[in-house]
Protein backbone atom coordinates (compact mmCIF):
# COMPACT_ATOMS: atom_id res chain seq x y z
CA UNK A 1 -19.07 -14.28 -3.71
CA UNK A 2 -18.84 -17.51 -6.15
CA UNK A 3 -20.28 -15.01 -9.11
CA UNK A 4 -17.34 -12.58 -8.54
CA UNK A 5 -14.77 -15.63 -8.11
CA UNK A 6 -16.49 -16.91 -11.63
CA UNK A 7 -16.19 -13.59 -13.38
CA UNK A 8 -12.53 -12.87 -12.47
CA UNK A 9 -11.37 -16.57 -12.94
CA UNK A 10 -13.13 -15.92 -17.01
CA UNK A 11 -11.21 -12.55 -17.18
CA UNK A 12 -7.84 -13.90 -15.97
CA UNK A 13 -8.02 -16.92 -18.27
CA UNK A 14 -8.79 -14.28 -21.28
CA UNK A 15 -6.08 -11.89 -20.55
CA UNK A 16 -3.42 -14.62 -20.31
CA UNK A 17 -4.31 -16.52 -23.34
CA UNK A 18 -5.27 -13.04 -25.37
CA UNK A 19 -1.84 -11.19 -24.31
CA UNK A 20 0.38 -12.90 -21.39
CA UNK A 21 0.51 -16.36 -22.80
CA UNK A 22 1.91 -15.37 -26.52
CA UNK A 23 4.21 -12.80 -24.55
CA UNK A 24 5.68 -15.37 -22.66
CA UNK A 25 6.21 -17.69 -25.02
CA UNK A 26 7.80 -14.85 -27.40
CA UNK A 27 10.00 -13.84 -24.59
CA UNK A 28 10.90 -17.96 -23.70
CA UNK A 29 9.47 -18.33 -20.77
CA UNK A 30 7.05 -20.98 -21.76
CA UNK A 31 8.24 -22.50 -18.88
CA UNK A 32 6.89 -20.07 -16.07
CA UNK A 33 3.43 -20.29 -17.51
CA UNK A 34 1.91 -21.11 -14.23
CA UNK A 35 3.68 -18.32 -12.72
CA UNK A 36 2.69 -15.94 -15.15
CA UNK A 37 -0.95 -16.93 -14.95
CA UNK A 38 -0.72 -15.80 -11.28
CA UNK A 39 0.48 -12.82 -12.12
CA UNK A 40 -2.11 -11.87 -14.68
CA UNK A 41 -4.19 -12.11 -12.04
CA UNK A 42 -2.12 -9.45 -10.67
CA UNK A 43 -2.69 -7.54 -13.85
CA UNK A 44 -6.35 -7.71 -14.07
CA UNK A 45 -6.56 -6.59 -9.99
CA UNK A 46 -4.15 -3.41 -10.88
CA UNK A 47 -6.00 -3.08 -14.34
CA UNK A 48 -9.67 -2.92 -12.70
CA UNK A 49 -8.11 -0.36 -10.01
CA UNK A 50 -6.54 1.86 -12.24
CA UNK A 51 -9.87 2.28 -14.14
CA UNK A 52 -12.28 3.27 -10.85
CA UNK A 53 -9.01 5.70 -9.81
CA UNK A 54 -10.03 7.31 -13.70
CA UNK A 55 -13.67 6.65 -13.66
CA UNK A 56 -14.63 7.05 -9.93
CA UNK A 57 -11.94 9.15 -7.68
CA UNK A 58 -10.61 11.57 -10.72
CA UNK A 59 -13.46 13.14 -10.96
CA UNK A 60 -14.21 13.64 -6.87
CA UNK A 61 -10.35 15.52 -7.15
CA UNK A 62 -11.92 17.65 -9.43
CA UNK A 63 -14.93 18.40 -7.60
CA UNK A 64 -13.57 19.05 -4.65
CA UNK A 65 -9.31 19.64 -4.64
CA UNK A 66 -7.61 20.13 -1.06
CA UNK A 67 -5.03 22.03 -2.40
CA UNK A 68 -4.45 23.36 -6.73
CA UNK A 69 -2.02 20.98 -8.11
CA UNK A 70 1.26 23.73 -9.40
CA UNK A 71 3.73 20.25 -10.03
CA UNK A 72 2.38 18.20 -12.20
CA UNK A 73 6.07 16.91 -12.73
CA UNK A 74 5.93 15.81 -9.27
CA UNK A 75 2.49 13.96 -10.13
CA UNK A 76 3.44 12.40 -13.11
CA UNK A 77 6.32 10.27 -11.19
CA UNK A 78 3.72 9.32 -8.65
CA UNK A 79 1.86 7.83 -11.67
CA UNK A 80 4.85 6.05 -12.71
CA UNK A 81 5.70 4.93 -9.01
CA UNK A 82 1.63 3.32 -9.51
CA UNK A 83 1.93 1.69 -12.87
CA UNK A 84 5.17 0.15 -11.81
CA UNK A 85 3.08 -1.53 -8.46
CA UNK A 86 -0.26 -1.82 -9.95
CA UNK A 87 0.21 -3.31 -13.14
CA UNK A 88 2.55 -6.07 -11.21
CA UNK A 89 5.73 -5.37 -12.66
CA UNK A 90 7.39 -4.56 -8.71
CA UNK A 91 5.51 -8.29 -7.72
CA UNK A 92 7.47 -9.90 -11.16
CA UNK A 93 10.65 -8.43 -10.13
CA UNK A 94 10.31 -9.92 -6.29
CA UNK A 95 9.57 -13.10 -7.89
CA UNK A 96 12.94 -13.09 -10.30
CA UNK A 97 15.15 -11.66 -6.88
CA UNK A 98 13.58 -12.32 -3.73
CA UNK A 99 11.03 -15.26 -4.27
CA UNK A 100 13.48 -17.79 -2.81
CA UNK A 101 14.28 -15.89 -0.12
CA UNK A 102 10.51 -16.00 0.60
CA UNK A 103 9.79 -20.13 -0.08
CA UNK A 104 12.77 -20.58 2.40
CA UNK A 105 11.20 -18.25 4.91
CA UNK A 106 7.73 -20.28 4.33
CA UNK A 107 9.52 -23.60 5.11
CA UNK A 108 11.11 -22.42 7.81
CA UNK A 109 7.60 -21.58 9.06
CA UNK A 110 6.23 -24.75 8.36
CA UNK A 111 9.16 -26.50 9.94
CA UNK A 112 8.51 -25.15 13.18
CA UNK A 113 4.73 -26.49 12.82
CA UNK A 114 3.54 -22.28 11.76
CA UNK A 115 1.28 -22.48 9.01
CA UNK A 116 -1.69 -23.95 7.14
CA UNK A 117 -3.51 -22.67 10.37
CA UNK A 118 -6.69 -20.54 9.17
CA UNK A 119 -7.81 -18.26 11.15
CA UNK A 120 -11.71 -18.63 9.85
CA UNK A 121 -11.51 -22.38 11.59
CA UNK A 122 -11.42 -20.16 15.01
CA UNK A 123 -15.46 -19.98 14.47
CA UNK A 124 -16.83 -22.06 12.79
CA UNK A 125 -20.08 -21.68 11.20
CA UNK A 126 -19.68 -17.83 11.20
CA UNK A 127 -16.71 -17.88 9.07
CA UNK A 128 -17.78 -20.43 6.80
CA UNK A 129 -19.09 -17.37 5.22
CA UNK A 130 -16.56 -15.95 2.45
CA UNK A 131 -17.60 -12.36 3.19
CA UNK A 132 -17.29 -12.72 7.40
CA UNK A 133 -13.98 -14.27 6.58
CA UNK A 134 -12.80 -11.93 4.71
CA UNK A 135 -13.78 -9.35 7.09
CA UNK A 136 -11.93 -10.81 9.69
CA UNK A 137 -8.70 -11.45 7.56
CA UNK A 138 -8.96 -7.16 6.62
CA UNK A 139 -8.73 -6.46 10.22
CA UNK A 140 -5.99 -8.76 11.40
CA UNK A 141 -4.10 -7.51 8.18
CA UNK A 142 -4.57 -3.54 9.07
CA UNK A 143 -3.82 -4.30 12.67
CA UNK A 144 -0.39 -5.35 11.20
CA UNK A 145 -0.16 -2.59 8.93
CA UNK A 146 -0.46 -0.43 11.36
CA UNK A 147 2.37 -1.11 13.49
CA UNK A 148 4.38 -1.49 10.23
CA UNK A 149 3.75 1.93 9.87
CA UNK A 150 4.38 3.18 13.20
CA UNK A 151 8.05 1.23 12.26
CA UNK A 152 8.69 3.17 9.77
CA UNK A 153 8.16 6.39 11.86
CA UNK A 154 9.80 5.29 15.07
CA UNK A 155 13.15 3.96 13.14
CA UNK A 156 15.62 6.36 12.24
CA UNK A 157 17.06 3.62 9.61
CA UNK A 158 13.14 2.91 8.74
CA UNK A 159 12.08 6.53 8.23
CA UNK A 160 15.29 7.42 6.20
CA UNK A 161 13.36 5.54 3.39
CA UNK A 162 9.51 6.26 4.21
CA UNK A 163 10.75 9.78 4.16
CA UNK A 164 10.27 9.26 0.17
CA UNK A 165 6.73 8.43 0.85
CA UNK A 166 6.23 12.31 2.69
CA UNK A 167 8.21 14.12 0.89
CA UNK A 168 5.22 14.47 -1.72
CA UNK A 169 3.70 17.92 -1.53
CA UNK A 170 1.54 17.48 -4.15
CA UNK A 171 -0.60 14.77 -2.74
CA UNK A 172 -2.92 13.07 -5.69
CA UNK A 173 -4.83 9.50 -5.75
CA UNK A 174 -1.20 8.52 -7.69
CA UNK A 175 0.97 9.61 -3.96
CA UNK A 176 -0.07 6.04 -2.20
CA UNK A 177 2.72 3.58 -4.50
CA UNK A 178 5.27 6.53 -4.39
CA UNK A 179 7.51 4.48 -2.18
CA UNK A 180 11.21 3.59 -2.08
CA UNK A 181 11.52 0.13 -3.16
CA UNK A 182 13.52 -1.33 -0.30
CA UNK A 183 10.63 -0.07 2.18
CA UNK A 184 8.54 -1.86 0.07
CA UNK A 185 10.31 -5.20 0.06
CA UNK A 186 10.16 -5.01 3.91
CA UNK A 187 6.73 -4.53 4.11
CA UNK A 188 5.40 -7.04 1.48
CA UNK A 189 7.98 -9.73 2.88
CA UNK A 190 6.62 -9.21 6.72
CA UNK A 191 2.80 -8.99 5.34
CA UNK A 192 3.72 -12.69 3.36
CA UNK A 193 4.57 -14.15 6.67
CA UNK A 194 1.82 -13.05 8.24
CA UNK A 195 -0.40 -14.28 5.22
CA UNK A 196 1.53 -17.83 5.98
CA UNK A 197 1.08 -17.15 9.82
CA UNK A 198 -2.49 -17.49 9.58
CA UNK A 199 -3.04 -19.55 6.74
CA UNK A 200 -5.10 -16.82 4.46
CA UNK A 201 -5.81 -18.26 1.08
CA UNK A 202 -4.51 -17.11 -2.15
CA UNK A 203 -7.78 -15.68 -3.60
CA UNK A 204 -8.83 -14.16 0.10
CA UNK A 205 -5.32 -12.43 -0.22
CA UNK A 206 -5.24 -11.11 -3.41
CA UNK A 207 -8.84 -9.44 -2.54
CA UNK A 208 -7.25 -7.74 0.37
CA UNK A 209 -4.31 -6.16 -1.11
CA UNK A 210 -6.77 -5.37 -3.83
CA UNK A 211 -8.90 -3.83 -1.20
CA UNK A 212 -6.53 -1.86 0.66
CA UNK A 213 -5.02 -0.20 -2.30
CA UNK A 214 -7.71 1.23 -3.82
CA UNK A 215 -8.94 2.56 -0.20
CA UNK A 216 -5.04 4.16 -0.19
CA UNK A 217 -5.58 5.95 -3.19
CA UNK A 218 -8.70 7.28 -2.19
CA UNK A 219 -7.00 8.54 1.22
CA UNK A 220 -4.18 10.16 -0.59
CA UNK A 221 -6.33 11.60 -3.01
CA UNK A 222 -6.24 15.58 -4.03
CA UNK A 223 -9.83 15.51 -2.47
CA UNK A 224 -11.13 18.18 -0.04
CA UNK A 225 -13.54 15.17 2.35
CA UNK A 226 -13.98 13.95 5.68
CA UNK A 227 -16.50 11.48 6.51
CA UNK A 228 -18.17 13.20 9.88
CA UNK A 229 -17.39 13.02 13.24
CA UNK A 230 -18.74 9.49 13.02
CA UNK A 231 -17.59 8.62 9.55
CA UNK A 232 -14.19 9.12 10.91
CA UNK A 233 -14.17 6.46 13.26
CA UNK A 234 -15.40 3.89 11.77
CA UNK A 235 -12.83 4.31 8.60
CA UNK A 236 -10.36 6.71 7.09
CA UNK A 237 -10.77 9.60 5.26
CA UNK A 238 -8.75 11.65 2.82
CA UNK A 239 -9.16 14.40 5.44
CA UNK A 240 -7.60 12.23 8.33
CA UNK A 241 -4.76 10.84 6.45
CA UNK A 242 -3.65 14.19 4.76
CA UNK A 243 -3.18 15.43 8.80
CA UNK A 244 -0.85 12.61 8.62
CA UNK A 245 1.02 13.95 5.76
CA UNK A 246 0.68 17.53 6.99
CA UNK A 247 3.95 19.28 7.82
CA UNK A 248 4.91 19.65 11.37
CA UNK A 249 1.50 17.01 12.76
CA UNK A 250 1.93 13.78 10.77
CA UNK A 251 5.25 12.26 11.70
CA UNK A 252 6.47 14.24 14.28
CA UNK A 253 6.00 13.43 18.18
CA UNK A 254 7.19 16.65 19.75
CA UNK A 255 9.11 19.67 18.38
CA UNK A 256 10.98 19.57 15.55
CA UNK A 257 13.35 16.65 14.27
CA UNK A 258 11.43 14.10 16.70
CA UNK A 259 10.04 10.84 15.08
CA UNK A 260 6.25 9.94 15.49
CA UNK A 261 3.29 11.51 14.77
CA UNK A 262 -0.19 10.79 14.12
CA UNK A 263 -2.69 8.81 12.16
CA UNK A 264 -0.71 5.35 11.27
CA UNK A 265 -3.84 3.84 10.34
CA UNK A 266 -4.08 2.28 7.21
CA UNK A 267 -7.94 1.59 6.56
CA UNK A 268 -9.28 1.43 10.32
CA UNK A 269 -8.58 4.48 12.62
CA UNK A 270 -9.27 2.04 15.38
CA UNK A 271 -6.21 1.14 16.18
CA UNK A 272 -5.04 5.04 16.46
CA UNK A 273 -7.95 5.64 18.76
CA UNK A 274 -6.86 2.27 20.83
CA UNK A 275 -3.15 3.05 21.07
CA UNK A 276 -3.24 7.26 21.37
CA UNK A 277 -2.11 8.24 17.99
CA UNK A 278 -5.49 9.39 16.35
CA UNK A 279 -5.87 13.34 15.85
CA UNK A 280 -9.30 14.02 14.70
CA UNK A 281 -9.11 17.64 15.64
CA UNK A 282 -6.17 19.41 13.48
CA UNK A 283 -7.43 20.24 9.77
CA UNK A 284 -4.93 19.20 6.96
CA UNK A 285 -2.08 21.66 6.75
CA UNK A 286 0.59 21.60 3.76
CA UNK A 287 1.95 18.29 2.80
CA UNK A 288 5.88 17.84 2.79
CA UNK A 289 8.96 17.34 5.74
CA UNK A 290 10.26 20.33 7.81
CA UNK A 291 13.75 19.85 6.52
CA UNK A 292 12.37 19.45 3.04
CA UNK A 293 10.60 22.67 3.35
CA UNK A 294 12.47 24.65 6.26
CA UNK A 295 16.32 23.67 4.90
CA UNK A 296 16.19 22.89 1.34
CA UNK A 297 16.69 18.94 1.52
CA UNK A 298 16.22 17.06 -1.47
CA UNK A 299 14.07 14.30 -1.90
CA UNK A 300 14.67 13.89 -5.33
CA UNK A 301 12.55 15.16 -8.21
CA UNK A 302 12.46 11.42 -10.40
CA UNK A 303 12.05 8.20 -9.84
CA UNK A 304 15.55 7.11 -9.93
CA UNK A 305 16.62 10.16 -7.82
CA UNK A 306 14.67 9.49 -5.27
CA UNK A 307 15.38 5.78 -4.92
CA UNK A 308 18.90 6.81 -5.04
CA UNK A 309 18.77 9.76 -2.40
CA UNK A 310 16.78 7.02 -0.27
CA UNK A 311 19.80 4.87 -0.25
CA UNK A 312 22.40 7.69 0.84
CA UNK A 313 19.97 8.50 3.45
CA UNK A 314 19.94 5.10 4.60
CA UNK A 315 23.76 4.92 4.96
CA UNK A 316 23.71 8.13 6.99
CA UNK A 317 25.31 10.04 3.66
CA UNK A 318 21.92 11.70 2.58
């Protein structure tokens, strides 16, 4: 992998002294230079996945929709929701709010003797390999997301903001970053300590967010595919994950109004299959929540609605 390290390292350093740098300085932050050369790597990661979403699954929603697209209001914030996460500006604003919340977390960590622990070490000789380690990292990382997502389906308080995240019912490759921002904080900041946890290097982490997004967007995708009865269980499809998102199957456990559902996994269906949530059998239905489509509820039609509406419905007044 030392070519693609090479070729991404010469791209970074470009962007930042073509564009970032001068910015930075223009805006007087010349003092944040370091920081802002991490997060042009951000940029070119979000940059480089924005162009195969265009180039690669664009053209497979075209070929082959699930469903015709009749809001394209409703898509139009999703892409908003994506260039906002993508392009790094949600990781700049953590940095300006939340980033000492997250070094004091790290010490604390550290203090106790957690961290700088790699999980690679725990075979040596196999992992020594960059693309076996990273491997291994993806799994232990989608194990975690996994149960982060069962969270936000099995907490009332948790699900009052994921809720945003369903409410979609016109699912595109844009509907994976349509997210309320709070649910998003709690997710990155529990995925950071497990990056500390077991002592995943910068480079091997930015490859797996990397990773997982672009499989997301392919999942959520406008895009009429399964991958076979074998496909299926080796990794998710846009056909599995839309059952998720399908009204009535998804996120409910039984009847109406009762939180759980099905197919929480985020790249691997293994862990469905391991802990009884995987439904392989039910085709994709219409996207949406009951109450959304049964009562009337509002989820909000903008961004700023629906962050707001994700609040009241946090405090119980939504």
């Amino acid at each position: 992998m030392n070519w693609i390290d090479t070729a991404f390292g010469a791209a970074q350093q470009w962007l930042f002294e073509a564009a970032v740098q001068p910015s930075m300085f223009a805006l007087g932050l010349g003092n944040l230079l370091e920081d802002g050369y991490a997060a042009t790597g951000w940029l070119l990661v979000g940059l480089l996945q924005i162009a195969a979403m265009l180039l690669v699954i664009a053209p497979l929603q075209r070929w082959r929709p699930a469903q015709p697209i009749t809001d394209r209001g409703a898509v139009r914030t999703d892409v908003l929701y994506t260039l906002v996460h993508r392009l790094g500006l949600f990781r700049v604003a953590l940095f300006f709010t939340l980033q000492p919340v997250f070094d004091g977390a790290v010490g604390t960590l550290h203090v106790w003797g957690i961290g700088g622990w790699h999980l690679d070490n725990v075979w040596p000789g196999v992992t020594d390999n960059a693309l076996v380690a990273f491997a291994l990292y993806l799994v232990v990382f989608d194990f975690a997301d996994y149960w982060i997502h069962r969270g936000q389906h099995a907490f009332r308080w948790w699900w009052s903001l994921h809720a945003l995240h369903h409410s979609q019912q016109q699912m595109t490759m844009w509907s994976d970053n349509r997210n309320h921002l709070l649910d998003d904080v709690l997710r990155d900041t529990l995925l950071v300590i497990l990056a500390q946890v077991v002592g995943v290097p910068p480079g091997q982490f930015v490859a797996i967010v990397a990773f997982t997004q672009l499989s997301e967007s392919l999942q959520h995708a406008n895009l009429r595919l399964s991958f076979g009865r074998l496909g299926e269980r080796l990794w998710i499809s846009p056909r599995y994950h839309r059952v998720h998102h399908s009204i009535g199957i998804g996120h409910e456990r039984r009847g109406r109004g009762t939180l759980g559902g099905h197919n929480f996994g985020v790249l691997l269906p293994w862990w469905d299959m391991l802990f009884g949530t995987a439904d392989f059998d039910h085709q994709p239905t219409s996207t949406g929540i009951r109450d959304q489509v049964e009562q009337g509820r509002d989820y909000g039609r903008g961004f700023w609605s629906q962050q707001w509406l994700g609040l009241k419905r946090l405090a119980g007044r939504g």
